[in-house]
C-alpha atoms as a PDB file:
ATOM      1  CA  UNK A   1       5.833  -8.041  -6.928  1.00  0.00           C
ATOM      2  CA  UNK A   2       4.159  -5.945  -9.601  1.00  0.00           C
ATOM      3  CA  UNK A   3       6.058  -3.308 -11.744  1.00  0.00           C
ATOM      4  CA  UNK A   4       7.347  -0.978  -9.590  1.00  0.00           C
ATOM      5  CA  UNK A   5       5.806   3.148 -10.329  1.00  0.00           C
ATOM      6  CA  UNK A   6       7.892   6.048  -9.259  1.00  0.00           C
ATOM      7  CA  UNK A   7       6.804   8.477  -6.525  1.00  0.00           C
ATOM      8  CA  UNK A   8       5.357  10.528  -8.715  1.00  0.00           C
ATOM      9  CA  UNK A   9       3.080   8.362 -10.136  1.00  0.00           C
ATOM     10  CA  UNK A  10       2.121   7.451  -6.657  1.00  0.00           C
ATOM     11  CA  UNK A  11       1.097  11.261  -5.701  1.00  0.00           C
ATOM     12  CA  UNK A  12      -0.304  12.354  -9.120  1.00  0.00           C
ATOM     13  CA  UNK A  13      -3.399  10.772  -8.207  1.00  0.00           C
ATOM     14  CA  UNK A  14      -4.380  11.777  -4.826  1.00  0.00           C
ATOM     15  CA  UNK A  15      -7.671  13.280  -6.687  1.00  0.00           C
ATOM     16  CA  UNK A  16      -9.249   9.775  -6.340  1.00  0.00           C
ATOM     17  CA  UNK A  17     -11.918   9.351  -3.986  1.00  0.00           C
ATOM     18  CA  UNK A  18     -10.394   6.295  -2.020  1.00  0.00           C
ATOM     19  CA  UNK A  19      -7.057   4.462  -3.537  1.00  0.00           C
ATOM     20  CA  UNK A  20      -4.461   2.147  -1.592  1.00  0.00           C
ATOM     21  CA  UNK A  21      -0.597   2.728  -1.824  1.00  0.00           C
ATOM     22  CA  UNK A  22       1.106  -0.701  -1.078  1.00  0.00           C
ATOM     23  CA  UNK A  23       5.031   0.322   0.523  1.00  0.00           C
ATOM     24  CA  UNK A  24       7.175  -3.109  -0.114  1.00  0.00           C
ATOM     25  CA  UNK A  25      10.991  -4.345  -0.595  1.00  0.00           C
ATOM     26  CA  UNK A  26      11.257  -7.069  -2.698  1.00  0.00           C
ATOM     27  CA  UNK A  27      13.443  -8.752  -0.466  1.00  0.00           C
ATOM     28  CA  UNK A  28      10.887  -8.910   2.355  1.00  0.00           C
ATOM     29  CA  UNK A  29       9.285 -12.359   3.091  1.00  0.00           C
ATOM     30  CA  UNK A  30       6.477 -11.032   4.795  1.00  0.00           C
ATOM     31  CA  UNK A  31       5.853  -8.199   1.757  1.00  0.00           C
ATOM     32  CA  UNK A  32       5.126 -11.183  -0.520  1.00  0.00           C
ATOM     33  CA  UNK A  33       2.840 -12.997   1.830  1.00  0.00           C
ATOM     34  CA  UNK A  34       1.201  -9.005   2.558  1.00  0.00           C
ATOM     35  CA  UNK A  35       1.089  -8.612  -0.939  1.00  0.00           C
ATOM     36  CA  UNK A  36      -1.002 -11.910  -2.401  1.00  0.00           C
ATOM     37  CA  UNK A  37      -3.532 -10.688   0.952  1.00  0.00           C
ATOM     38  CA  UNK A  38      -3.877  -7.529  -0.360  1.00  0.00           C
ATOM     39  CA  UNK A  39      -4.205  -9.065  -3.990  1.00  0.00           C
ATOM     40  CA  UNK A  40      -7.541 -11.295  -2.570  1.00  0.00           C
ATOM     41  CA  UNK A  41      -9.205  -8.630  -0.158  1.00  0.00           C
ATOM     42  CA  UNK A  42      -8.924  -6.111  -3.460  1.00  0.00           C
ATOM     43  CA  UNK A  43     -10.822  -8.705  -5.993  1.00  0.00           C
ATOM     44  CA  UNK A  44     -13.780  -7.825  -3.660  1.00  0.00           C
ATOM     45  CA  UNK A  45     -12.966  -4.247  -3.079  1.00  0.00           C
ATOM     46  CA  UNK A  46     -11.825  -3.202  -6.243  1.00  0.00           C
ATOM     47  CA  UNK A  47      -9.869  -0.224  -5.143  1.00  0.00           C
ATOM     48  CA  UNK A  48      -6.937   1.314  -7.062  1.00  0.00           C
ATOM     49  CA  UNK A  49      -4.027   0.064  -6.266  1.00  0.00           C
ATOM     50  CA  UNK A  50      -0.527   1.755  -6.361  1.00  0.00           C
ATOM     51  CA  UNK A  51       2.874  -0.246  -5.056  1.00  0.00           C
ATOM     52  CA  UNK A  52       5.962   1.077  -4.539  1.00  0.00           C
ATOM     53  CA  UNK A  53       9.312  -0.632  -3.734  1.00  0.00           C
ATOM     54  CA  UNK A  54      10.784   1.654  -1.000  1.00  0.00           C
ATOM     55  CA  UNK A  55      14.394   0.655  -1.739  1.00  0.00           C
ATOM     56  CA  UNK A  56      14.371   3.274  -4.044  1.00  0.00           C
ATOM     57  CA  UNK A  57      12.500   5.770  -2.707  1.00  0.00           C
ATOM     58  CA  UNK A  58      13.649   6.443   0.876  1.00  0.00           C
ATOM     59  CA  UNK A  59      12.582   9.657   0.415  1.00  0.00           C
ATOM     60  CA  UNK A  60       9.181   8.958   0.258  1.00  0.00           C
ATOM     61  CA  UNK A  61       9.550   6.545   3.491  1.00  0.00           C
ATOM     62  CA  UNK A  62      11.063   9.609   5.366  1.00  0.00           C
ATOM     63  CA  UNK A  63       8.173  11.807   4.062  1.00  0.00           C
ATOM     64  CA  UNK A  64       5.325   9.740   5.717  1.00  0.00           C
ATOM     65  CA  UNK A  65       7.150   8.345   8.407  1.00  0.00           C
ATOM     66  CA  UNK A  66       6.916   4.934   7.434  1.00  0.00           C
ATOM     67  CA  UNK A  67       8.358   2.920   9.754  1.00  0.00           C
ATOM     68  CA  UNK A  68       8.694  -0.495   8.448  1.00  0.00           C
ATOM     69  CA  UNK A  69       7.552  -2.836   5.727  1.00  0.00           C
ATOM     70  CA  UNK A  70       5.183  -3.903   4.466  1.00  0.00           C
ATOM     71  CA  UNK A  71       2.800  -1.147   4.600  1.00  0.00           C
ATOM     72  CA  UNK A  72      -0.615  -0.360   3.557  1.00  0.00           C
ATOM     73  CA  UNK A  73      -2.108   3.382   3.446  1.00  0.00           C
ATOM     74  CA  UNK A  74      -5.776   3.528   3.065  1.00  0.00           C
ATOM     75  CA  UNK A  75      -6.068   6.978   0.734  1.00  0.00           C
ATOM     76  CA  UNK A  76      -9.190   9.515   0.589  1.00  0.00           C
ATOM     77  CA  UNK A  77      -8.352  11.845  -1.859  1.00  0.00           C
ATOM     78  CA  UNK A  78      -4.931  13.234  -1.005  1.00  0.00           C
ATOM     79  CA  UNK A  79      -5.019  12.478   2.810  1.00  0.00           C
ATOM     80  CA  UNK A  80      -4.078   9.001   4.535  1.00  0.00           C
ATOM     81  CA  UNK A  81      -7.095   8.147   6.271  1.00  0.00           C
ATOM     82  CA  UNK A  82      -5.612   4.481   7.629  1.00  0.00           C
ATOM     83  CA  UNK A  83      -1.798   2.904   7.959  1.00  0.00           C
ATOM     84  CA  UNK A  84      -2.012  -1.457   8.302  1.00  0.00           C
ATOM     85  CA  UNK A  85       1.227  -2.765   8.917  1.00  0.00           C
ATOM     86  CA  UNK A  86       0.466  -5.963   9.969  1.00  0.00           C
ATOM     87  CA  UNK A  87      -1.897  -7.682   6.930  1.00  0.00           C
ATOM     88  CA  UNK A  88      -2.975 -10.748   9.362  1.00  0.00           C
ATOM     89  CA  UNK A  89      -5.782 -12.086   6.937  1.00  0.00           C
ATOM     90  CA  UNK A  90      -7.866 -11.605   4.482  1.00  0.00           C
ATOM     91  CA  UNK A  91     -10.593 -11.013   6.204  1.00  0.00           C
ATOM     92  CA  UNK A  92      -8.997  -8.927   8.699  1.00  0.00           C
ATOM     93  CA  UNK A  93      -7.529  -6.588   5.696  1.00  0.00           C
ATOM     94  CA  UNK A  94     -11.478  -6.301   4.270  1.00  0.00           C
ATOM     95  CA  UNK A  95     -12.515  -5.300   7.941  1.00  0.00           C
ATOM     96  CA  UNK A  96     -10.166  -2.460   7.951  1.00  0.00           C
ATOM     97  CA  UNK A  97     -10.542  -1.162   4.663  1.00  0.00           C
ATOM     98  CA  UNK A  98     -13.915  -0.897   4.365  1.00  0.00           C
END
């Protein structure tokens, strides 16, 4: 997984036309696998990117009712416009995000 940001640097930026926020634990099998899909689909999308290890910010999880990981919330400006929690493919991620 990439460097880990704090909240904060996750909400600071809602001003951003469309951005993705990646919700992981570095544990998580699946969150890896999620993650290198997300990595592909996004060298054709090129959106902005923010990930954030939920261990330590259960807060945040509570917040947005996240319910399990990984998750992926599609961002238009400061309102969550999609939730994926199930990556699939690549394909399927481009399909969704677009």
């Amino acid at each position: 997984m990439n460097k880990t940001i704090e909240v904060d640097d996750v909400t600071e930026n809602f001003g951003e036309e469309k951005h993705l926020i990646f919700g992981y634990t570095p544990t998580c099998g699946t969150c890896k696998v999620s993650e290198r899909i997300l990595d592909i689909a996004n060298e054709i999308l090129n959106l902005p990117v923010k990930k954030i290890d939920l261990n330590f910010h259960p807060k945040f999880s509570e917040d947005h009712q996240i319910m399990s990981v990984p998750v992926l919330m599609l961002m238009n400006k400061d309102k969550e416009s999609k939730r994926i929690y199930a990556f699939r493919s690549v394909p399927y991620l481009l399909e969704n995000l677009k």
